[in-house]
Protein backbone atom coordinates (compact mmCIF):
# COMPACT_ATOMS: atom_id res chain seq x y z
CA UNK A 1 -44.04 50.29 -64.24
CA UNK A 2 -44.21 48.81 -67.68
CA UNK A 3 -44.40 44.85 -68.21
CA UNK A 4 -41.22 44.71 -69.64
CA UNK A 5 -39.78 46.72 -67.03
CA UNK A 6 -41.51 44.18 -64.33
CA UNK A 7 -39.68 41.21 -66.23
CA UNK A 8 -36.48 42.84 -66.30
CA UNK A 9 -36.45 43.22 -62.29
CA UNK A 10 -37.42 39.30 -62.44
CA UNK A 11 -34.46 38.46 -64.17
CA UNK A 12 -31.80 40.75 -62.37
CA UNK A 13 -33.56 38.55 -59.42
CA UNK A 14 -32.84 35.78 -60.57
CA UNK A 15 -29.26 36.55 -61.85
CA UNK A 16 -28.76 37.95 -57.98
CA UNK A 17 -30.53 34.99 -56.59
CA UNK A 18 -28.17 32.33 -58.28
CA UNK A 19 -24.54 34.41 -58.42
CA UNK A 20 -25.69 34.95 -54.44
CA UNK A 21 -25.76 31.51 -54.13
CA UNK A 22 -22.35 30.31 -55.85
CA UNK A 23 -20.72 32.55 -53.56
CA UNK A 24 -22.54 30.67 -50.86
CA UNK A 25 -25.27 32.86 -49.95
CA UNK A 26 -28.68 32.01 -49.61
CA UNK A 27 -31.78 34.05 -50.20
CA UNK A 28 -34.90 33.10 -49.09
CA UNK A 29 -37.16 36.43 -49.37
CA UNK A 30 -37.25 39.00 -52.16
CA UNK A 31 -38.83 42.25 -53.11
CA UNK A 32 -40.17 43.04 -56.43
CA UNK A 33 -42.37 45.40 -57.21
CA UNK A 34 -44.24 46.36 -53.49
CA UNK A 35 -44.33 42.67 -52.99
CA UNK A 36 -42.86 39.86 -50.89
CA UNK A 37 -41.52 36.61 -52.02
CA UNK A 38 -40.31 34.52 -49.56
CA UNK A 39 -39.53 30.91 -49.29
CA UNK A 40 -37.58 28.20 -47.96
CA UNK A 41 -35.17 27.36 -50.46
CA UNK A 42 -33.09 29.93 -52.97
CA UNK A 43 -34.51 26.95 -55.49
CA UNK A 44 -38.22 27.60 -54.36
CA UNK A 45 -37.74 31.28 -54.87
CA UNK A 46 -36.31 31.22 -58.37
CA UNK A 47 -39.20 28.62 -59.39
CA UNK A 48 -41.41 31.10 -57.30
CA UNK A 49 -39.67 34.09 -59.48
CA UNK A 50 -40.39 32.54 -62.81
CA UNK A 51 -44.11 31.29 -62.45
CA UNK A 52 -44.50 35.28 -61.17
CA UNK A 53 -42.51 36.12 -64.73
CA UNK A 54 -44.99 33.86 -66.61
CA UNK A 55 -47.78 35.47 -65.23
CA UNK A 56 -47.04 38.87 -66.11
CA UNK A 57 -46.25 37.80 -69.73
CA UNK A 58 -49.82 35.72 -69.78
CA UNK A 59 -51.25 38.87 -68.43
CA UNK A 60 -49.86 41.15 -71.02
CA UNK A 61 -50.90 39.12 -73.94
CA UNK A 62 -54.68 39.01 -72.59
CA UNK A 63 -57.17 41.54 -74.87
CA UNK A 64 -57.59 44.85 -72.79
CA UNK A 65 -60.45 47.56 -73.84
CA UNK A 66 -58.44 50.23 -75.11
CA UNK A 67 -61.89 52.35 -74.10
CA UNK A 68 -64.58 52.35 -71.47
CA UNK A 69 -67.37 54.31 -71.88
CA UNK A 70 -69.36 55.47 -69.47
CA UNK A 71 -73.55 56.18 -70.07
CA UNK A 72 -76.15 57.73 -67.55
């Protein structure tokens, strides 16, 4: 799964998170991705949702080695 794919599914969590909650349903837990987010407020799981988003976009801006080389 791409980054931008990853933020995506943070965002459609979000959306579901908050138009969930206008209808007056609250959730608490979430998957994304193979993992778990779960907290006690729909409010601590967005904020939980976007520190996870900001991570992934600090992440991808890092330098990666393009190569690895290997010598024996």
């Amino acid at each position: 799964m791409t980054t931008q794919e990853r933020l995506e599914l943070i965002d459609q969590a979000i959306d579901n998170v908050l138009s969930n909650l206008q209808n007056g349903i609250e959730i608490k837990e979430y998957y994304i991705d193979n993992l778990k987010i779960s907290k006690r407020s729909p409010f601590e799981l967005i904020s939980e949702l976007r520190k996870m988003k900001k991570e992934i976009k600090k992440d991808a801006n890092k330098n990666k080695p393009k190569q690895i080389h290997y010598y024996f």
